[in-house]
PDB file of N, CA and C in Angstrom:
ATOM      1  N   UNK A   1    -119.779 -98.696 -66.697  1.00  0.00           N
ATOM      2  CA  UNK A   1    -119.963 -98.393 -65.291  1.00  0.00           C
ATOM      3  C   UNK A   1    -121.228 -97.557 -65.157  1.00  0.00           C
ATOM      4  N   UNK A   2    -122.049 -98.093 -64.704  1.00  0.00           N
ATOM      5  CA  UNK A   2    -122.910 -97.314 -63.744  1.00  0.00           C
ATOM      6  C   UNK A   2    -123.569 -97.352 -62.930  1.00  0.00           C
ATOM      7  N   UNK A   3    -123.553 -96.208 -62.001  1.00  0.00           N
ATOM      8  CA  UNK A   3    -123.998 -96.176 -61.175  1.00  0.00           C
ATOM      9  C   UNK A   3    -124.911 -95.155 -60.621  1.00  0.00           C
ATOM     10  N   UNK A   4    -125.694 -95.606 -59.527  1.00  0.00           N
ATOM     11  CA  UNK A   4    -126.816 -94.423 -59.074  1.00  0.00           C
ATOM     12  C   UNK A   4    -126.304 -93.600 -58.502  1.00  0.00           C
ATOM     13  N   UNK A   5    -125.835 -92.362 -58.558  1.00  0.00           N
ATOM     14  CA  UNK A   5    -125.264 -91.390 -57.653  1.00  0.00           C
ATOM     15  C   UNK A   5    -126.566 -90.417 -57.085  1.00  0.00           C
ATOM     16  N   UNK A   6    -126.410 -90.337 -55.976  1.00  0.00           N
ATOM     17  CA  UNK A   6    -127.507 -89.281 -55.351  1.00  0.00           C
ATOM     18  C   UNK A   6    -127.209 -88.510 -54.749  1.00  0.00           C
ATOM     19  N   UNK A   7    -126.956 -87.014 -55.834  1.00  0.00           N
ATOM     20  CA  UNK A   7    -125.817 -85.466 -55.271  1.00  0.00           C
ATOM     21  C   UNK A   7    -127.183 -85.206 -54.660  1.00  0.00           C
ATOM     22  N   UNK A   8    -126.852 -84.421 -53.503  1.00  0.00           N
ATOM     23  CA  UNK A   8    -127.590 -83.138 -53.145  1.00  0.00           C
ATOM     24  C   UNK A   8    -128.111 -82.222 -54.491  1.00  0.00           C
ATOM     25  N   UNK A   9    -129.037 -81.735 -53.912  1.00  0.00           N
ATOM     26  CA  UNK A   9    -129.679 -80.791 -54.823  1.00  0.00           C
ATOM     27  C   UNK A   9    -128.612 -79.503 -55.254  1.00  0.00           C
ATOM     28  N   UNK A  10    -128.051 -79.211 -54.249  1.00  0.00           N
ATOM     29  CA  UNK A  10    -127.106 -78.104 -54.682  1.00  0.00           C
ATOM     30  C   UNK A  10    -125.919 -78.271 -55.267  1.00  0.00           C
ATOM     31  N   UNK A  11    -125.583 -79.807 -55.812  1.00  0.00           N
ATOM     32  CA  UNK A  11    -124.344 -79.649 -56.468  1.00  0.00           C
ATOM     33  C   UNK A  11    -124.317 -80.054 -58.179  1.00  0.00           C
ATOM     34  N   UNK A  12    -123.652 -79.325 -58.434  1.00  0.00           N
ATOM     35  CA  UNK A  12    -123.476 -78.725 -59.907  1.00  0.00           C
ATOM     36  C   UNK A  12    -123.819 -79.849 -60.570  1.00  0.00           C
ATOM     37  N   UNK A  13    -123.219 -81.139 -60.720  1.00  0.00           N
ATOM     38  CA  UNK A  13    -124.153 -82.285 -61.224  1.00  0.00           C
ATOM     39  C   UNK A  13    -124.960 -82.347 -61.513  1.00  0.00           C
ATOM     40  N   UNK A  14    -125.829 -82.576 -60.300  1.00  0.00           N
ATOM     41  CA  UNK A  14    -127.436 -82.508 -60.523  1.00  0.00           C
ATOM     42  C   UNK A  14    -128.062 -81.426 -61.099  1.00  0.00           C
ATOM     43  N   UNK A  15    -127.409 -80.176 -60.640  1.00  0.00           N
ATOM     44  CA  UNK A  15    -128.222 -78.984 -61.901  1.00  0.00           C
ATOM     45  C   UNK A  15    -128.066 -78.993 -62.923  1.00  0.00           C
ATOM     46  N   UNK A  16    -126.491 -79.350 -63.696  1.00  0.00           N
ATOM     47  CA  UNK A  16    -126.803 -79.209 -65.217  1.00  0.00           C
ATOM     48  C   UNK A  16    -127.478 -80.789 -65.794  1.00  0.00           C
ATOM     49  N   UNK A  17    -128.066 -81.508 -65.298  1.00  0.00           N
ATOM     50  CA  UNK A  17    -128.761 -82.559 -65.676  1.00  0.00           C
ATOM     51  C   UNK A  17    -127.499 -83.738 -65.611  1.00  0.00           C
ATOM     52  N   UNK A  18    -126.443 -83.871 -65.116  1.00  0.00           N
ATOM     53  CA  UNK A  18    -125.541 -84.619 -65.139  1.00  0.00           C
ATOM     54  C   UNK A  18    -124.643 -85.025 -66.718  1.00  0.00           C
ATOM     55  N   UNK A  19    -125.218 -84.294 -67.914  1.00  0.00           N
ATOM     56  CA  UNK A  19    -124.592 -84.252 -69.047  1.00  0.00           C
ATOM     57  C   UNK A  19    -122.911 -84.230 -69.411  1.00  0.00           C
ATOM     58  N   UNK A  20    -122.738 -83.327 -68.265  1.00  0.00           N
ATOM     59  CA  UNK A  20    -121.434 -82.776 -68.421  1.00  0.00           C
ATOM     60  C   UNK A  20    -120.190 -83.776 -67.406  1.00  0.00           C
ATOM     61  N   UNK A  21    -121.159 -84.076 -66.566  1.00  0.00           N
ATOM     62  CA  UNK A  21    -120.349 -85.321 -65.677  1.00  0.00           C
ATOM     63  C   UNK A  21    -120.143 -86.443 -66.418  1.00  0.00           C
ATOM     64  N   UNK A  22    -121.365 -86.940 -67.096  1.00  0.00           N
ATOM     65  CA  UNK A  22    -121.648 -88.305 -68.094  1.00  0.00           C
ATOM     66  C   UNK A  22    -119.912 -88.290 -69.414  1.00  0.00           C
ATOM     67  N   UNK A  23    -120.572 -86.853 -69.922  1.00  0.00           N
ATOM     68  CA  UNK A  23    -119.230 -86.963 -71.044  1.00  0.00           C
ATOM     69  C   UNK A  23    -117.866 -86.521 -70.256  1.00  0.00           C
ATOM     70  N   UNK A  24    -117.541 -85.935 -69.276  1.00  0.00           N
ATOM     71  CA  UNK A  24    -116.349 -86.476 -68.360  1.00  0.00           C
ATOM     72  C   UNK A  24    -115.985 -87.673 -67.998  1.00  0.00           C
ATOM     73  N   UNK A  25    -117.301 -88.414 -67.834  1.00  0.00           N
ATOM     74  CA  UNK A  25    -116.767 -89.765 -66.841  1.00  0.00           C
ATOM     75  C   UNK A  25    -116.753 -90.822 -68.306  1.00  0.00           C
ATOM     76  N   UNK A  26    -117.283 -90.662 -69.246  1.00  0.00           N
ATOM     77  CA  UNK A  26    -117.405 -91.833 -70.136  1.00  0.00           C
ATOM     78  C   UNK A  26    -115.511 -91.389 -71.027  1.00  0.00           C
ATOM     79  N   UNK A  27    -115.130 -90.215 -71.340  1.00  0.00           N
ATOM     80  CA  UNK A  27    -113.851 -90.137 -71.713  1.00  0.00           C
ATOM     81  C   UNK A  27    -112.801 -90.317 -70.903  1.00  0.00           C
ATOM     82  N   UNK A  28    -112.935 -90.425 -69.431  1.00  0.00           N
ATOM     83  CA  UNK A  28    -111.987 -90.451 -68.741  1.00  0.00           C
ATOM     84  C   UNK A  28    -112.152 -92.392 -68.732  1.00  0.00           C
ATOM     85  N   UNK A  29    -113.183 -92.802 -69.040  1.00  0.00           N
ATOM     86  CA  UNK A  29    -113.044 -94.163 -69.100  1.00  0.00           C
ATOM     87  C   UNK A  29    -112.578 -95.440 -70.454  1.00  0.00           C
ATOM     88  N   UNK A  30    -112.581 -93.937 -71.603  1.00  0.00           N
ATOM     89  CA  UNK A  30    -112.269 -94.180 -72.806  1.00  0.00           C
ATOM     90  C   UNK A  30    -110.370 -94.176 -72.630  1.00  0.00           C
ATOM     91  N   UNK A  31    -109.676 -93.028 -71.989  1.00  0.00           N
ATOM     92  CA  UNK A  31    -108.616 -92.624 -72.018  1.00  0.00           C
ATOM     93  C   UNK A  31    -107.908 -94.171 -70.527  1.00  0.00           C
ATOM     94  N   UNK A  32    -108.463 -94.317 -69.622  1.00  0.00           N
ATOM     95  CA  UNK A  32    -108.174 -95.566 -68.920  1.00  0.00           C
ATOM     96  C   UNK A  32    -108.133 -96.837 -69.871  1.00  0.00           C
ATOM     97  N   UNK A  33    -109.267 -96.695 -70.616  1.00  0.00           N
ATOM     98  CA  UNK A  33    -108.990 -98.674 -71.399  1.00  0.00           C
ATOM     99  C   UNK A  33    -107.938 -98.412 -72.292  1.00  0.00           C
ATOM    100  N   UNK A  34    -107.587 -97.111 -73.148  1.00  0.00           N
ATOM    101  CA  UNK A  34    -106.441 -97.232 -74.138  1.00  0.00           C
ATOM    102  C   UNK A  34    -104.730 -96.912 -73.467  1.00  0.00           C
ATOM    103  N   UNK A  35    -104.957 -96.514 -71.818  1.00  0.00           N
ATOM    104  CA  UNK A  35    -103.401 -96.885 -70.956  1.00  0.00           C
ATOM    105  C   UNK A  35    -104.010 -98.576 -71.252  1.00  0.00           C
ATOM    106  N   UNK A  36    -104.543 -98.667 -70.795  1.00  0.00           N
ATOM    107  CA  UNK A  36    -104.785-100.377 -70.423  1.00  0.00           C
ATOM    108  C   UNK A  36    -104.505-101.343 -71.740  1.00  0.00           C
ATOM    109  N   UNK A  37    -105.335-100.672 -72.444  1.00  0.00           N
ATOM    110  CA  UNK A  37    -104.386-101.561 -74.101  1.00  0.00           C
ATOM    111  C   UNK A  37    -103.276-101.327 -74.068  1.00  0.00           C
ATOM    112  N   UNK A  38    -102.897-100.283 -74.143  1.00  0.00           N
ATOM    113  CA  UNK A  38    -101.292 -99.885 -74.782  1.00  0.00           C
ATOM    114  C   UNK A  38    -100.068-100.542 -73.391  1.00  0.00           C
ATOM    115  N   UNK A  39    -100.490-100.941 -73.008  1.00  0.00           N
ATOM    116  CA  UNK A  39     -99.476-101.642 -71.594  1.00  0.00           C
ATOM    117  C   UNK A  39     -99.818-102.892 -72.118  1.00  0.00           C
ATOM    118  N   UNK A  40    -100.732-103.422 -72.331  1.00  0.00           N
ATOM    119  CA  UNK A  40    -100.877-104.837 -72.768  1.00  0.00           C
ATOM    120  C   UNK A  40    -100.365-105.655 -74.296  1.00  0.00           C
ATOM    121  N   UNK A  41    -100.581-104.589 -74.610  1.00  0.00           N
ATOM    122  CA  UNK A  41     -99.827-104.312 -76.138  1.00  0.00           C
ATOM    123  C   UNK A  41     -98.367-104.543 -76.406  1.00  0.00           C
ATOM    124  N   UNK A  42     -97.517-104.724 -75.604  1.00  0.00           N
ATOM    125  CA  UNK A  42     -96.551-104.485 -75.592  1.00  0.00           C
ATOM    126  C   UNK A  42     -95.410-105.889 -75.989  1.00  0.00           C
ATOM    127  N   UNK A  43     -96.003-107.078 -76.194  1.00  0.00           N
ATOM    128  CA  UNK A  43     -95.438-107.973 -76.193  1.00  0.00           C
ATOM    129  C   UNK A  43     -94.283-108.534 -76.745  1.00  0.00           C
ATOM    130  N   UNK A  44     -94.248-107.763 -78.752  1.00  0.00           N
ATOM    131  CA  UNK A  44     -93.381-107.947 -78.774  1.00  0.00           C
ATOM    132  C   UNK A  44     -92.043-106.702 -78.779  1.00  0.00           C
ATOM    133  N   UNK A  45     -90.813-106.869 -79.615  1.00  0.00           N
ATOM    134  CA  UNK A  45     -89.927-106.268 -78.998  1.00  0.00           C
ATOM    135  C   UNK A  45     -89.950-105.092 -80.102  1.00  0.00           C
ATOM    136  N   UNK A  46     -90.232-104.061 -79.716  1.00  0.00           N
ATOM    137  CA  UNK A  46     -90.515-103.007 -80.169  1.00  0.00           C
ATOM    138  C   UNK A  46     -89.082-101.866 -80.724  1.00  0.00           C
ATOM    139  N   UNK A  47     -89.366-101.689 -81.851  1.00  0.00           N
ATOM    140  CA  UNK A  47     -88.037-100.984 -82.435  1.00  0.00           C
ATOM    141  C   UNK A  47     -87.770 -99.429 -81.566  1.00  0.00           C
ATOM    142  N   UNK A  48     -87.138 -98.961 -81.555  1.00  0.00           N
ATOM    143  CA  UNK A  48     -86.400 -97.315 -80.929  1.00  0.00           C
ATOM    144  C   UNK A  48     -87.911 -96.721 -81.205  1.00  0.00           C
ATOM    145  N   UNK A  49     -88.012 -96.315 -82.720  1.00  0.00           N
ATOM    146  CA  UNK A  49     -89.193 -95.495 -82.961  1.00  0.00           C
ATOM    147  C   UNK A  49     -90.599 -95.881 -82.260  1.00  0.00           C
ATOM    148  N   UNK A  50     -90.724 -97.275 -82.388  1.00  0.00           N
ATOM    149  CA  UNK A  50     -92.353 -97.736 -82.346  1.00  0.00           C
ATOM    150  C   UNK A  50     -92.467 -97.463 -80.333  1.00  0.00           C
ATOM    151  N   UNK A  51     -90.836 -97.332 -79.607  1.00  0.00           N
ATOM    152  CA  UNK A  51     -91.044 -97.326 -78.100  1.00  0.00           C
ATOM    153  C   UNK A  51     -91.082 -95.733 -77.944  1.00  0.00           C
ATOM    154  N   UNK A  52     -90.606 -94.834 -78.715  1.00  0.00           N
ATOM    155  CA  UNK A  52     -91.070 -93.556 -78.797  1.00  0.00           C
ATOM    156  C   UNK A  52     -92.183 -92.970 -79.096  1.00  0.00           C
ATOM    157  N   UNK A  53     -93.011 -93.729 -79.948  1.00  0.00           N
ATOM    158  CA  UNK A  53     -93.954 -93.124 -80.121  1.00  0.00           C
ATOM    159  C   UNK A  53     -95.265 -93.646 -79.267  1.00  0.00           C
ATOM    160  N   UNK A  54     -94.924 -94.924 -79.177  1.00  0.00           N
ATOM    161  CA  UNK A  54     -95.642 -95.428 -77.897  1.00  0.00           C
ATOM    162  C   UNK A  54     -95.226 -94.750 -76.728  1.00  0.00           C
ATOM    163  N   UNK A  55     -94.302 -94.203 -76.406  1.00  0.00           N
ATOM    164  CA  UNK A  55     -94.325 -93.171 -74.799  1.00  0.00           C
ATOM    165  C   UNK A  55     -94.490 -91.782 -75.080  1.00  0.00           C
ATOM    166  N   UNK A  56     -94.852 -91.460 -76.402  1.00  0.00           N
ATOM    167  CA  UNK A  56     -94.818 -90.303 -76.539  1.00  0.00           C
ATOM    168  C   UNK A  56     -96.926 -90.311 -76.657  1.00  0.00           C
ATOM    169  N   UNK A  57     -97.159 -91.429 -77.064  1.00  0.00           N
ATOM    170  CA  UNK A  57     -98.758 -91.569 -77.105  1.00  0.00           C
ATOM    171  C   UNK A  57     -99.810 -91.745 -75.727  1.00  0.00           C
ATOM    172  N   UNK A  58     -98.869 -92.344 -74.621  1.00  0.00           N
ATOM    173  CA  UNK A  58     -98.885 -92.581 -73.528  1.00  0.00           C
ATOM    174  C   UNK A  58     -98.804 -91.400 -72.379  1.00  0.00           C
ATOM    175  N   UNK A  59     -97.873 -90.764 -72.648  1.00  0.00           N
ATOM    176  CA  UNK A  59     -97.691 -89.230 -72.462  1.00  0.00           C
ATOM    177  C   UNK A  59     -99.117 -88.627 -72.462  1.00  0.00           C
ATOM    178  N   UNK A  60     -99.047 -88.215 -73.744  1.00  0.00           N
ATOM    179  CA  UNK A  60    -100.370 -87.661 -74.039  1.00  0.00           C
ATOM    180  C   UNK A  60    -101.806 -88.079 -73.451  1.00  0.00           C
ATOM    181  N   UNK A  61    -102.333 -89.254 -73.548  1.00  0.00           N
ATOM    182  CA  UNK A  61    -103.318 -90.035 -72.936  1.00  0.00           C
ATOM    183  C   UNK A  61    -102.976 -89.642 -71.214  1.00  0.00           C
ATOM    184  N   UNK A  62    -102.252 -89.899 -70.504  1.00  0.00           N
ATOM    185  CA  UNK A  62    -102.055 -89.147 -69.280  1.00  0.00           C
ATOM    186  C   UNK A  62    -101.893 -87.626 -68.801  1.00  0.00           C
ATOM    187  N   UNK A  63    -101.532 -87.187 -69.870  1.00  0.00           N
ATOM    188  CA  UNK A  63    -102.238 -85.610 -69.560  1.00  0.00           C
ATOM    189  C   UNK A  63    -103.289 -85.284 -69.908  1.00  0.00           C
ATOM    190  N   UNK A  64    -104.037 -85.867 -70.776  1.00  0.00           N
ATOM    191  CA  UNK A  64    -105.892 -85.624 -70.810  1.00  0.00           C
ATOM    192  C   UNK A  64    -106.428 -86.175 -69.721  1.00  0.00           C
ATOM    193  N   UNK A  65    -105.751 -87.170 -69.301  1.00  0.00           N
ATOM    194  CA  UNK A  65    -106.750 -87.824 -68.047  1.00  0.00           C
ATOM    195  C   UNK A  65    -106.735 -86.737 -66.729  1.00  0.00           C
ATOM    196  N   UNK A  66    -105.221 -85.992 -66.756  1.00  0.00           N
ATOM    197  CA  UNK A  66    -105.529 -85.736 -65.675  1.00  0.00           C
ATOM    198  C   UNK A  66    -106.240 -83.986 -65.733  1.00  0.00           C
ATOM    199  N   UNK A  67    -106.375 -83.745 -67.067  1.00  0.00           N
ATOM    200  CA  UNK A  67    -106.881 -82.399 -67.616  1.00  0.00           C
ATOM    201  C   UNK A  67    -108.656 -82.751 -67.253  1.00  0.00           C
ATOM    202  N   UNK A  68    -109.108 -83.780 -67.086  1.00  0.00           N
ATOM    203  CA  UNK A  68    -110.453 -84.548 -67.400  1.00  0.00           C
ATOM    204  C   UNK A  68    -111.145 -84.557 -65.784  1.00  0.00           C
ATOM    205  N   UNK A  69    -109.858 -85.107 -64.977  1.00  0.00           N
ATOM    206  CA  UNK A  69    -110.029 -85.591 -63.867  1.00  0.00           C
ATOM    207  C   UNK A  69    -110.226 -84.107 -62.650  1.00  0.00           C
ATOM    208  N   UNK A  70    -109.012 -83.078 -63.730  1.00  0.00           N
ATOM    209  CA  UNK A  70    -109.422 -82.062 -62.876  1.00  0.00           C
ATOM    210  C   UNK A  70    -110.695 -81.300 -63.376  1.00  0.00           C
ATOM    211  N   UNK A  71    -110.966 -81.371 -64.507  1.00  0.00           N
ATOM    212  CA  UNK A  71    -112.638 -80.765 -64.728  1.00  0.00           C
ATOM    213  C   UNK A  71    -113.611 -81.550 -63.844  1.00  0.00           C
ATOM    214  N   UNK A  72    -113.563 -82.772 -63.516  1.00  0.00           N
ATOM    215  CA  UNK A  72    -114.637 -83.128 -62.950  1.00  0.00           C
ATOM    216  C   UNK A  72    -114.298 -83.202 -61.507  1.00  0.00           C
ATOM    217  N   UNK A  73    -113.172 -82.426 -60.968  1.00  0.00           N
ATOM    218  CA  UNK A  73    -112.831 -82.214 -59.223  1.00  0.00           C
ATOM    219  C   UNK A  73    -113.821 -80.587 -59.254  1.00  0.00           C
ATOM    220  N   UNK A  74    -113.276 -79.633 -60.568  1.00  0.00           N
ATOM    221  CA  UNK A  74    -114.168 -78.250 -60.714  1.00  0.00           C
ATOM    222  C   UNK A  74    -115.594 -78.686 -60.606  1.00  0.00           C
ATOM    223  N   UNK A  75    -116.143 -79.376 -61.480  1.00  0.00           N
ATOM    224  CA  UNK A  75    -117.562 -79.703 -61.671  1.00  0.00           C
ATOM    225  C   UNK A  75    -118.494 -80.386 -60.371  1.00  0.00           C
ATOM    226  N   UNK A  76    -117.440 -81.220 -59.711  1.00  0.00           N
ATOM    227  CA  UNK A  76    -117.872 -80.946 -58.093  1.00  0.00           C
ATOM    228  C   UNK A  76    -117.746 -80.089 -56.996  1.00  0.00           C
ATOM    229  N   UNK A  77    -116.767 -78.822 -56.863  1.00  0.00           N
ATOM    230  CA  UNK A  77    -116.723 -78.256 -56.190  1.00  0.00           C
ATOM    231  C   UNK A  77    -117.240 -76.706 -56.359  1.00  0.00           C
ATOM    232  N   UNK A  78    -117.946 -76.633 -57.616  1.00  0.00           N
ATOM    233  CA  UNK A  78    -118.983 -75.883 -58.444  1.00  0.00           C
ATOM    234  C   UNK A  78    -118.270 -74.888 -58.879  1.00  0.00           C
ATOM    235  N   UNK A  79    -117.114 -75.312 -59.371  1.00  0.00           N
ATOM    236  CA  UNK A  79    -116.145 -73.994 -60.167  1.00  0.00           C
ATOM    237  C   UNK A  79    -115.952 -74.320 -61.452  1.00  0.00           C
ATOM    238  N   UNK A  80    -116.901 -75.398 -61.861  1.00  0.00           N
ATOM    239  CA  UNK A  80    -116.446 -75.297 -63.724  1.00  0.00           C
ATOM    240  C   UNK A  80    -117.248 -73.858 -64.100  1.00  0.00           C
ATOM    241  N   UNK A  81    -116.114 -73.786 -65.322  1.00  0.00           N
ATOM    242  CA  UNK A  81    -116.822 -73.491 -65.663  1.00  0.00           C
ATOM    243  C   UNK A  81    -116.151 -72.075 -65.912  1.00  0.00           C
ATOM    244  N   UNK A  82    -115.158 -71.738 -64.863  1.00  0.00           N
ATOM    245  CA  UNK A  82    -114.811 -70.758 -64.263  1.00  0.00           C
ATOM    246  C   UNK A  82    -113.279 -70.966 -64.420  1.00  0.00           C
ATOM    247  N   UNK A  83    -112.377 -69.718 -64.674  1.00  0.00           N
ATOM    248  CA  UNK A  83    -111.203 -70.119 -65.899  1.00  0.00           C
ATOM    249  C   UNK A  83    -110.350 -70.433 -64.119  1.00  0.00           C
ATOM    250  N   UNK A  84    -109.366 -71.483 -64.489  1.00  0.00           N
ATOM    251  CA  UNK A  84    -108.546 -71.576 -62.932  1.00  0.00           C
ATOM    252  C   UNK A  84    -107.447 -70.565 -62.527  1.00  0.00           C
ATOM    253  N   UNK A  85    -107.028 -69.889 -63.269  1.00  0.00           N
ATOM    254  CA  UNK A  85    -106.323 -68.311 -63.013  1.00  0.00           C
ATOM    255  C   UNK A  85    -107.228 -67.414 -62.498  1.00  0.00           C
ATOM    256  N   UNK A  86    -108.180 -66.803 -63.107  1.00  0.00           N
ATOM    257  CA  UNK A  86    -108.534 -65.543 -62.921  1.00  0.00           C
ATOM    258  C   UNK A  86    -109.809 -65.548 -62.318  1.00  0.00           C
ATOM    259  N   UNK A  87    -110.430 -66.844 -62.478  1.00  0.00           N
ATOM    260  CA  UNK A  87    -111.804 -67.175 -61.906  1.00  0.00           C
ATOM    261  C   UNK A  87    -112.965 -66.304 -63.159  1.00  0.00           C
ATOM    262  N   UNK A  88    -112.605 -65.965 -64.155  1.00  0.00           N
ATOM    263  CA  UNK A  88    -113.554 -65.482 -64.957  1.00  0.00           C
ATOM    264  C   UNK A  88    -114.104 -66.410 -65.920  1.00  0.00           C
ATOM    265  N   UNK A  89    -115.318 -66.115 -66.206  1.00  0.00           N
ATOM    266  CA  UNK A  89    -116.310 -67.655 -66.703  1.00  0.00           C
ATOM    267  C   UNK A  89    -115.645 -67.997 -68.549  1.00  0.00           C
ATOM    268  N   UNK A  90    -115.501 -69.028 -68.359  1.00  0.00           N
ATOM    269  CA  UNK A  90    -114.717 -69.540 -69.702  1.00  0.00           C
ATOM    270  C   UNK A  90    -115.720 -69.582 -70.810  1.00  0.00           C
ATOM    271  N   UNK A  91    -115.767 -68.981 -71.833  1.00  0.00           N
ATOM    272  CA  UNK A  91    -116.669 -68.813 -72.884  1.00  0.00           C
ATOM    273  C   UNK A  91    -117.651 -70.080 -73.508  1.00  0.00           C
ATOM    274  N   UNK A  92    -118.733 -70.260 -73.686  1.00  0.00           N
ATOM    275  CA  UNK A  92    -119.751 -71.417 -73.333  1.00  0.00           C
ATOM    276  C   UNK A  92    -118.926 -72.355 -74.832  1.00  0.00           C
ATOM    277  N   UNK A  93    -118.645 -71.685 -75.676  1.00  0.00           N
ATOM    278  CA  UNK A  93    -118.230 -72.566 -77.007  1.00  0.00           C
ATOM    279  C   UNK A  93    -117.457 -72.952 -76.825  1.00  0.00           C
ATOM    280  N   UNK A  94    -116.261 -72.524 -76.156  1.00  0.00           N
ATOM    281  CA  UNK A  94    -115.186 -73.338 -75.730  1.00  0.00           C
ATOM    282  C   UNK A  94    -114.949 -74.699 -75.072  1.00  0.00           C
ATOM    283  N   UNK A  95    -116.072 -74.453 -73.715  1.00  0.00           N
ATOM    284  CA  UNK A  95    -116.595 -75.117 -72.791  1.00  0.00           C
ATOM    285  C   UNK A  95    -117.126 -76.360 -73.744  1.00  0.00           C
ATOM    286  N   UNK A  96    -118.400 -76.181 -74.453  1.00  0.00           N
ATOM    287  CA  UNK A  96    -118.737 -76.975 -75.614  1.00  0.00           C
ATOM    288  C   UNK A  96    -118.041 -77.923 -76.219  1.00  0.00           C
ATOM    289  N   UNK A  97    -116.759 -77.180 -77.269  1.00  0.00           N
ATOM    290  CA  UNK A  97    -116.013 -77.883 -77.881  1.00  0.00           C
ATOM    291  C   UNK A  97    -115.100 -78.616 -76.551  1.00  0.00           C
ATOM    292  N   UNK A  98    -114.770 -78.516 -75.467  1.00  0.00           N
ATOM    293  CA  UNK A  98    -114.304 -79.173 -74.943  1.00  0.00           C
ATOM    294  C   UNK A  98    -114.238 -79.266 -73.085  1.00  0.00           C
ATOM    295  N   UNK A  99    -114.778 -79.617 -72.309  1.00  0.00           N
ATOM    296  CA  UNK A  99    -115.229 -79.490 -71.153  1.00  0.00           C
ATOM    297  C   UNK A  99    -114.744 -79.584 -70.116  1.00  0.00           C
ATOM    298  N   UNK A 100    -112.895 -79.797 -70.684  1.00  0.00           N
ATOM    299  CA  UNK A 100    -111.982 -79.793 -69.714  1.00  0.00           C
ATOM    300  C   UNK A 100    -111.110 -78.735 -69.558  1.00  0.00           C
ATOM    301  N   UNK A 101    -111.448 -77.791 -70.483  1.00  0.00           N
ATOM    302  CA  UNK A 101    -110.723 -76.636 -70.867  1.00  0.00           C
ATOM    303  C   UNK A 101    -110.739 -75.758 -69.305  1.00  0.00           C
ATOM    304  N   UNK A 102    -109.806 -75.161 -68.570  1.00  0.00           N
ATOM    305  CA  UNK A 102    -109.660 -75.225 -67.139  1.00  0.00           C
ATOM    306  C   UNK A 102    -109.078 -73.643 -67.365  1.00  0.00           C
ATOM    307  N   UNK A 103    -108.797 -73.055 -68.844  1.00  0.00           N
ATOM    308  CA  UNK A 103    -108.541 -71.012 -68.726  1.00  0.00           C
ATOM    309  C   UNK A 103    -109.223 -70.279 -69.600  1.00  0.00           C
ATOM    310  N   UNK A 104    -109.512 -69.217 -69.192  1.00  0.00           N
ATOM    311  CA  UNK A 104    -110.017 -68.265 -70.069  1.00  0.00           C
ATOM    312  C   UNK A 104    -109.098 -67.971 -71.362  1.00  0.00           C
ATOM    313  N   UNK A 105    -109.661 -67.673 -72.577  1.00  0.00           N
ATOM    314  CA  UNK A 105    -108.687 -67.631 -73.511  1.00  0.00           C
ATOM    315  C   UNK A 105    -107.459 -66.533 -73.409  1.00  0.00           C
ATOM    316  N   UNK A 106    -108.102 -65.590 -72.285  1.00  0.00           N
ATOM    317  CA  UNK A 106    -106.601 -64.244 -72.109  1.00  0.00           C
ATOM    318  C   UNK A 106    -106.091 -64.768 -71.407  1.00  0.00           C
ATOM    319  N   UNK A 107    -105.992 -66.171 -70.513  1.00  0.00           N
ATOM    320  CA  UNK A 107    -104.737 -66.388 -69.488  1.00  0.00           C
ATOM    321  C   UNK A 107    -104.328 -67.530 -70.117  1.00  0.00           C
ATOM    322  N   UNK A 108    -104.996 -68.420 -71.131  1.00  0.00           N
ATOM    323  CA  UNK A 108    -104.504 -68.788 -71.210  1.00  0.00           C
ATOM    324  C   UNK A 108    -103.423 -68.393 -72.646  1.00  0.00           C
ATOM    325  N   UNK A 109    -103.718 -67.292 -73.559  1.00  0.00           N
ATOM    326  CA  UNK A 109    -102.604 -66.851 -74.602  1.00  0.00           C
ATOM    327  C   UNK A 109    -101.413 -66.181 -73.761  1.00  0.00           C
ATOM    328  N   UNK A 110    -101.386 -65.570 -72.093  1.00  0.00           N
ATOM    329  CA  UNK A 110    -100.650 -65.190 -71.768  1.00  0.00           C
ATOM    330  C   UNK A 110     -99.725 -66.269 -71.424  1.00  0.00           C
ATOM    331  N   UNK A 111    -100.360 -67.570 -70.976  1.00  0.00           N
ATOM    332  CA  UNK A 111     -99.214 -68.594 -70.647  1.00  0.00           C
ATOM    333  C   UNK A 111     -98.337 -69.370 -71.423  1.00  0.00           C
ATOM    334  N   UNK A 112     -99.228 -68.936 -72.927  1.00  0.00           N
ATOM    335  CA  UNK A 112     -98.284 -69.493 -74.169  1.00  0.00           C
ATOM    336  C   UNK A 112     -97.048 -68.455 -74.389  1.00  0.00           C
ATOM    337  N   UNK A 113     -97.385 -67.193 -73.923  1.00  0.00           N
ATOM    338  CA  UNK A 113     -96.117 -66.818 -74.248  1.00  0.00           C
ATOM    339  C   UNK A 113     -95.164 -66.637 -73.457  1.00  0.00           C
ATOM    340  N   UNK A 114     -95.333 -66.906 -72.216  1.00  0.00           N
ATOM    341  CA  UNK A 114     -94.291 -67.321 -71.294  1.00  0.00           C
ATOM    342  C   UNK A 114     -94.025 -68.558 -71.541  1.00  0.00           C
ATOM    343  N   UNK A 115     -94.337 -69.419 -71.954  1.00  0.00           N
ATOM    344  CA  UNK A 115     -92.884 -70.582 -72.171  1.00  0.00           C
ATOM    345  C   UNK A 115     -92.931 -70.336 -73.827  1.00  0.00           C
TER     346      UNK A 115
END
């Protein structure tokens, strides 16, 4: 997919050179074709385990998408970047290693230990 998009000058897109949109939009299109295999996949009759681990793989692939989908709702409304609890800026290596990462590392160790 592509296409010409033409942001305004003031939105976050266009300032960080669109890098960060590109590797959002190309994994969120990686994580769409493998729902799309794995539904197609399905033909024959699949044992207890192989339908568990297929909904348990499926699972997963749908909560990155929508971990992905909300970085790039932040990245348009110019809050990546910025942890979604506390609004304090999420550490650049983190960000790096992964660009959907949506808390600061103190809110988010506090939410591990509440559940």
């Amino acid at each position: 997919m592509s296409a010409n998009l033409n942001f305004p000058l003031d939105n976050p897109v266009k300032r960080n050179g669109g890098g960060l949109w590109q590797r959002l939009r190309s994994e969120r299109e990686d994580i769409c074709d493998a729902l799309l295999t794995d539904s197609a996949a399905g033909h024959e009759v699949p044992t207890e385990d192989a339908m568990q681990a297929a909904n348990w793989h499926r699972e997963l692939l749908q909560a990155r998408l929508r971990k992905v989908d909300d970085a790039l709702d932040r990245l348009m409304a110019g809050s990546f970047g910025n942890c979604s609890k506390c609004g304090r800026w999420i550490e650049d290596t983190k960000l790096d290693f992964d660009p959907a990462v949506a808390f600061c590392l103190d809110c988010w160790g506090r939410m591990q230990i509440q559940h």
